[in-house]
Protein backbone atom coordinates (compact mmCIF):
# COMPACT_ATOMS: atom_id res chain seq x y z
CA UNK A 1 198.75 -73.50 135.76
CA UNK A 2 197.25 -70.03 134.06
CA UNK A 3 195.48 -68.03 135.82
CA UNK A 4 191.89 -67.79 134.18
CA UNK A 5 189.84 -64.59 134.24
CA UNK A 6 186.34 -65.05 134.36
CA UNK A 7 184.21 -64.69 130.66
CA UNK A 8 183.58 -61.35 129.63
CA UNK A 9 183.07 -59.83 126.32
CA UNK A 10 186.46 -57.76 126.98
CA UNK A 11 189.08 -57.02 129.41
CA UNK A 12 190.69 -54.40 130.49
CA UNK A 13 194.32 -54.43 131.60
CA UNK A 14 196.48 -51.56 132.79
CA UNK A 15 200.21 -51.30 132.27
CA UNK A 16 202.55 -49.90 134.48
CA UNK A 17 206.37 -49.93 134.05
CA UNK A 18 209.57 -48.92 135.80
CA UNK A 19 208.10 -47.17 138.58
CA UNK A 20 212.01 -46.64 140.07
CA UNK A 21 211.06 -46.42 143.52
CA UNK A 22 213.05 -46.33 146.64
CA UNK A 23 213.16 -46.98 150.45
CA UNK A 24 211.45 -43.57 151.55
CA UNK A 25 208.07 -42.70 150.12
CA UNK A 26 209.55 -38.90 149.66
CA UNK A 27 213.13 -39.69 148.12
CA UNK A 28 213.57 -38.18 144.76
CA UNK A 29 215.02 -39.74 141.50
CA UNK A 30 215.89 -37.72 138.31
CA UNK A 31 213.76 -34.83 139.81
CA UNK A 32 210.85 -36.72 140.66
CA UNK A 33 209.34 -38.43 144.04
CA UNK A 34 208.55 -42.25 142.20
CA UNK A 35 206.29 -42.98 145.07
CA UNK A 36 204.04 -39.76 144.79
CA UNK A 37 203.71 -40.50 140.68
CA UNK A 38 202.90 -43.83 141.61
CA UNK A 39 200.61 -42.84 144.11
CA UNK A 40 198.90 -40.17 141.67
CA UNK A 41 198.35 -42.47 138.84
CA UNK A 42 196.82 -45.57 141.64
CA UNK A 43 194.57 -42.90 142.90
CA UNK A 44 193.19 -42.31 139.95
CA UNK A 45 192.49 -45.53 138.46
CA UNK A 46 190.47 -46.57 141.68
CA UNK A 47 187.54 -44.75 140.26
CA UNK A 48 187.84 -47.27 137.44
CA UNK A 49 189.60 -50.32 138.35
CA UNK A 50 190.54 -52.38 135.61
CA UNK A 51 190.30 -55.91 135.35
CA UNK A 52 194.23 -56.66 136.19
CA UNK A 53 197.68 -54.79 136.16
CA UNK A 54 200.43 -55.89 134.96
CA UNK A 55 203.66 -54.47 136.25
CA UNK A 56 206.39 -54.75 133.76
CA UNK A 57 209.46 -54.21 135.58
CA UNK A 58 212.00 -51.73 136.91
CA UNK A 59 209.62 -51.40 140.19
CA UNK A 60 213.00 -50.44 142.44
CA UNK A 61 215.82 -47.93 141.57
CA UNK A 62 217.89 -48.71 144.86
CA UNK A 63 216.97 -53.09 144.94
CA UNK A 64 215.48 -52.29 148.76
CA UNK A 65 212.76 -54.55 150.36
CA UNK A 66 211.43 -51.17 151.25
CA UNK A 67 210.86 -50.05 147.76
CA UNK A 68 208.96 -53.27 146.86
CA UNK A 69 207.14 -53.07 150.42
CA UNK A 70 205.91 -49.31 149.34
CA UNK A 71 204.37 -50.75 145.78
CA UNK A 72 202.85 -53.61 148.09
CA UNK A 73 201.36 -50.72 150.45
CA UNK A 74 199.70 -48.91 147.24
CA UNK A 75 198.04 -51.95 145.97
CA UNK A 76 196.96 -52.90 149.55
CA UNK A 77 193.25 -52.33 149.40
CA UNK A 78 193.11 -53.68 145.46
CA UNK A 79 190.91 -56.35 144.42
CA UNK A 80 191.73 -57.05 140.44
CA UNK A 81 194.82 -58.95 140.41
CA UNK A 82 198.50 -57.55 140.17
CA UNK A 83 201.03 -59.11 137.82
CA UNK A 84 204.52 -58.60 137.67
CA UNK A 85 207.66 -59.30 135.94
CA UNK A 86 211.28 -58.47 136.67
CA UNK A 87 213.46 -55.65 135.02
CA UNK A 88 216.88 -55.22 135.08
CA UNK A 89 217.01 -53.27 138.28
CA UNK A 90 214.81 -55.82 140.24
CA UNK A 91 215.86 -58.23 142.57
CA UNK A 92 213.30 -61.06 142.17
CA UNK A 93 213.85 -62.67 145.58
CA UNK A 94 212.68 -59.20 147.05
CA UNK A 95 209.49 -58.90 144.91
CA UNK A 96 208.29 -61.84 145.39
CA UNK A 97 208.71 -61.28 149.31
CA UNK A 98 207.51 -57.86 149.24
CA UNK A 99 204.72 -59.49 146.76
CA UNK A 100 203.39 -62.54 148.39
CA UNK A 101 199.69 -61.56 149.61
CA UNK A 102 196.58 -60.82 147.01
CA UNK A 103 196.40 -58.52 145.22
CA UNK A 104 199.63 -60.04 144.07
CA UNK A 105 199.37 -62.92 141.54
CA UNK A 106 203.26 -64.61 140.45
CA UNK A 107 201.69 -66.54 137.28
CA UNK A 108 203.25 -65.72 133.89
CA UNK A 109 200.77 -67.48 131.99
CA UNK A 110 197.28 -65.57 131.42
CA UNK A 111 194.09 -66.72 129.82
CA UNK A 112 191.35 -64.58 129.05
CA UNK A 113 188.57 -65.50 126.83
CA UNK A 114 190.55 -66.29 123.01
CA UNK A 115 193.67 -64.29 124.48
CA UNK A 116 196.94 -66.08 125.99
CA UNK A 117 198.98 -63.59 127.69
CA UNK A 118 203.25 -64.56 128.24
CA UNK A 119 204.93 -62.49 130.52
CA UNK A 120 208.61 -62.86 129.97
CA UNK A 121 211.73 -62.69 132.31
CA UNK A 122 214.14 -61.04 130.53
CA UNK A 123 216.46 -59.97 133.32
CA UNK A 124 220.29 -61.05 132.69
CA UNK A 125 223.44 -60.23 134.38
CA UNK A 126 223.57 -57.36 133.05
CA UNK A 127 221.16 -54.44 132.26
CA UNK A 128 221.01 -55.60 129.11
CA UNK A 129 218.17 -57.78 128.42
CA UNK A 130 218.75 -61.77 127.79
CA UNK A 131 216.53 -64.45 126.70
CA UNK A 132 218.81 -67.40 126.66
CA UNK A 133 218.13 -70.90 125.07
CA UNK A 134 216.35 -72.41 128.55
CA UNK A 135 214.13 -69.54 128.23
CA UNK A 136 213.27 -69.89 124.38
CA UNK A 137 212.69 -73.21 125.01
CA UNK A 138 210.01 -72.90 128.04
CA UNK A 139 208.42 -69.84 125.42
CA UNK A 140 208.38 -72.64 122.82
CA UNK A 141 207.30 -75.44 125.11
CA UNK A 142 203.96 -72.93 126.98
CA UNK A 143 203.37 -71.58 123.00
CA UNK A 144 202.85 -75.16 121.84
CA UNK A 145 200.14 -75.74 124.64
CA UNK A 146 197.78 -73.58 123.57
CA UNK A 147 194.93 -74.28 121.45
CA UNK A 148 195.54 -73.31 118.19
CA UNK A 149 192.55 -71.02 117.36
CA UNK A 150 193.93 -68.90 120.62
CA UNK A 151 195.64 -65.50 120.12
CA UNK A 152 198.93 -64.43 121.74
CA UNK A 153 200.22 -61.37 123.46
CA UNK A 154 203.93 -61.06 125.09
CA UNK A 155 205.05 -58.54 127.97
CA UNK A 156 208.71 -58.53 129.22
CA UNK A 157 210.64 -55.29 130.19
CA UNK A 158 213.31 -54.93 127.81
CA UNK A 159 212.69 -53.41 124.30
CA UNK A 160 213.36 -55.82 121.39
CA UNK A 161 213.81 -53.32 118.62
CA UNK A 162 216.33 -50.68 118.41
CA UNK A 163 215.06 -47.03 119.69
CA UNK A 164 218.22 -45.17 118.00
CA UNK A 165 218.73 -43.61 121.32
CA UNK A 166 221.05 -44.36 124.49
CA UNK A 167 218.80 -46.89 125.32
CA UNK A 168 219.65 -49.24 122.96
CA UNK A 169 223.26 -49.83 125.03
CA UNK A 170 220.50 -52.00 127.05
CA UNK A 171 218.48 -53.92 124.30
CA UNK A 172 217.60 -57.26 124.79
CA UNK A 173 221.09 -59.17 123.54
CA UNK A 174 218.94 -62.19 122.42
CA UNK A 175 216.27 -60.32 119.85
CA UNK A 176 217.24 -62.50 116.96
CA UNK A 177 216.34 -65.52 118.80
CA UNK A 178 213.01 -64.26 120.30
CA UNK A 179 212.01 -62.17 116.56
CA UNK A 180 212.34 -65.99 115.14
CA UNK A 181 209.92 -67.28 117.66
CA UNK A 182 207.84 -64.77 116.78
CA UNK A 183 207.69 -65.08 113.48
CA UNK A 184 207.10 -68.73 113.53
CA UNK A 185 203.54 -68.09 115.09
CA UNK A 186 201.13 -66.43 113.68
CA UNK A 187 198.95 -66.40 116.48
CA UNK A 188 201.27 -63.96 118.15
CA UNK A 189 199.80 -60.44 117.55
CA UNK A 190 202.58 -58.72 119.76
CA UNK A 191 204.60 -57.63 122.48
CA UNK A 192 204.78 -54.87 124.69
CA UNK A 193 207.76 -53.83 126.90
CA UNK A 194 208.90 -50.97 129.57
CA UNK A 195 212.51 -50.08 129.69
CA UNK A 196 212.80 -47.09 127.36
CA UNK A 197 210.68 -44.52 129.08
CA UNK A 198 209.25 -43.73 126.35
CA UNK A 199 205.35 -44.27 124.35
CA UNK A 200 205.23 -45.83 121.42
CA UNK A 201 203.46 -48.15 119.08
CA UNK A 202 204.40 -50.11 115.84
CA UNK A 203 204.19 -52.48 113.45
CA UNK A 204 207.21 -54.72 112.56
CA UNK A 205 207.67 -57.68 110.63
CA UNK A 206 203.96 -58.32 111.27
CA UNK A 207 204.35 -58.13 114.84
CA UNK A 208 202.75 -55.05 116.97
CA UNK A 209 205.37 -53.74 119.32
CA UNK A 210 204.17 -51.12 121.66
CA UNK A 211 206.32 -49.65 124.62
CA UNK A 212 204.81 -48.33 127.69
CA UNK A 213 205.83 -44.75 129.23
CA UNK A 214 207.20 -44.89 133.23
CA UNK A 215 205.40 -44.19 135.61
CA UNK A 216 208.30 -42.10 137.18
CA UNK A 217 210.24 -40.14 134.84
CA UNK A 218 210.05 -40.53 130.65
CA UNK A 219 213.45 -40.84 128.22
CA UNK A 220 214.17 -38.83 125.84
CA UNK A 221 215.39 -40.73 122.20
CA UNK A 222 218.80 -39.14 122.31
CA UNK A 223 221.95 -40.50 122.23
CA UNK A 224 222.74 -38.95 125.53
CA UNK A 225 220.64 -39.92 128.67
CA UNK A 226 218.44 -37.05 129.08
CA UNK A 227 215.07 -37.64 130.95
CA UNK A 228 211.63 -36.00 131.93
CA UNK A 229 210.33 -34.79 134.91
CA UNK A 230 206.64 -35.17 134.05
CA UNK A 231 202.98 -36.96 134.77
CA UNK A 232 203.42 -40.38 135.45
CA UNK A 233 202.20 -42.72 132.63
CA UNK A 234 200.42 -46.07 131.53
CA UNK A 235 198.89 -47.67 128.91
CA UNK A 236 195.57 -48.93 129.31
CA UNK A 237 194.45 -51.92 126.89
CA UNK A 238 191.44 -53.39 126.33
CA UNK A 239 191.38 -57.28 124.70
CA UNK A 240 188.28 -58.05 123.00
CA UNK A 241 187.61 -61.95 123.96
CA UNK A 242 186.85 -63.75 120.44
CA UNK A 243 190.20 -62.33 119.38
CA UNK A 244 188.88 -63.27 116.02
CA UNK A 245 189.67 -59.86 113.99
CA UNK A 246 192.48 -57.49 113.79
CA UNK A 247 190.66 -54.81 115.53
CA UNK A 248 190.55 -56.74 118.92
CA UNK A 249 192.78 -55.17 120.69
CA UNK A 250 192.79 -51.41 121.90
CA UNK A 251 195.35 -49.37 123.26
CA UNK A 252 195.83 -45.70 125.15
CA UNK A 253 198.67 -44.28 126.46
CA UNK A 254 197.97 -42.07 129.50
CA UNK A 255 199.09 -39.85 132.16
CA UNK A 256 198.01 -40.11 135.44
């Protein structure tokens, strides 16, 4: 089953992505406290609370129960619903223990108004991403149950087109696979990912790909790993419900 938001003429959805935390609200990764960013940006939106979040991944640097209990702690007092999907540092036994009480939601299938929203698992073995044939297949299988006048947007975590930066040691392995199901759709507008640190937005092979900054630390494209001890970010997106024109979606990146 999808979870259905209620009609409205748009919605509002924030994105938030590889948050990094770890088992202490004050321990520190690449020169930044995740919790405190995480806290900074939270605090913030609660003046404006959006109609859902979706949390795309990379919530944990150190795989604790602590880490995912912290997130769990920030969200307590939400009321719009909190989506999530797993990166390649998650464990997903542990978020979806940490995450089992509202605001939490664990559906991957969204419907609001025209809009279908997938969000993907592409965690693998490694921290690469992978989208193997099982997985194609359910994307296939939940694409061809929608109505056809319905438009589509994707979130996983892992990027699908190259960055030209370190990064891309960690691309998702099975791209060529998940580009054809793409293209085979038209209803697909695009996809949007965490996993690079970094903002961006653009248009490929008629597909809108847009990746969201971290909310702890950003990347720099380099071929080294360099990072960026800065604001934590998100992108805020507004859907507009008829989905019937090419201006129906809106996007901001932002820093907390």
């Amino acid at each position: 089953m999808a979870f259905v938001f209620a009609q409205k003429d748009a919605y509002r959805l924030v994105q938030i992505s590889d948050c990094h935390l770890l088992a202490e609200a004050d321990d520190w990764f690449c020169g930044v406290q995740p919790y405190r960013q995480l806290e900074l940006l939270l605090s913030q939106l609660q003046h404006n609370p959006p109609d859902a979040v979706i949390l795309t991944g990379d919530l944990t640097q150190d795989h604790s129960l602590s880490s995912y209990q912290l997130i769990a702690l920030l969200f307590q007092n939400w009321l719009c619903p909190v989506f999530y999907l797993p990166g390649n540092h998650d464990d997903v036994e542990l978020m979806q223990q940490a995450f089992a009480s509202p605001p939490f939601c664990s559906d991957t299938e969204l419907s609001a108004g025209n809009w279908r929203f997938c969000l993907l698992n592409s965690k693998g073995p490694t921290p690469a991403g992978y989208f193997d044939q099982t997985r194609q297949q359910q994307l296939q299988l939940q694409l061809a149950s929608y109505p056809p006048d319905s438009a589509l947007w994707l979130f996983c975590h892992h990027h699908i087109s190259p960055m030209g930066s370190f990064i891309d040691e960690h691309i998702q392995l099975d791209a060529a696979a998940l580009w054809q199901i793409l293209a085979s759709d038209s209803r697909i507008k695009g996809l949007a990912h965490g996993h690079c640190h970094y903002a961006y937005a653009k248009l490929q092979q008629g597909i809108q790909l847009v990746g969201c900054p971290a909310s702890s630390v950003q990347f720099l494209l380099t071929p080294d790993y360099q990072s960026v001890a800065g604001r934590p970010g998100y992108i805020e997106w507004v859907f507009d419900a008829n989905a019937d024109v090419d201006t129906a979606v809106h996007w901001r990146f932002l820093e907390g």
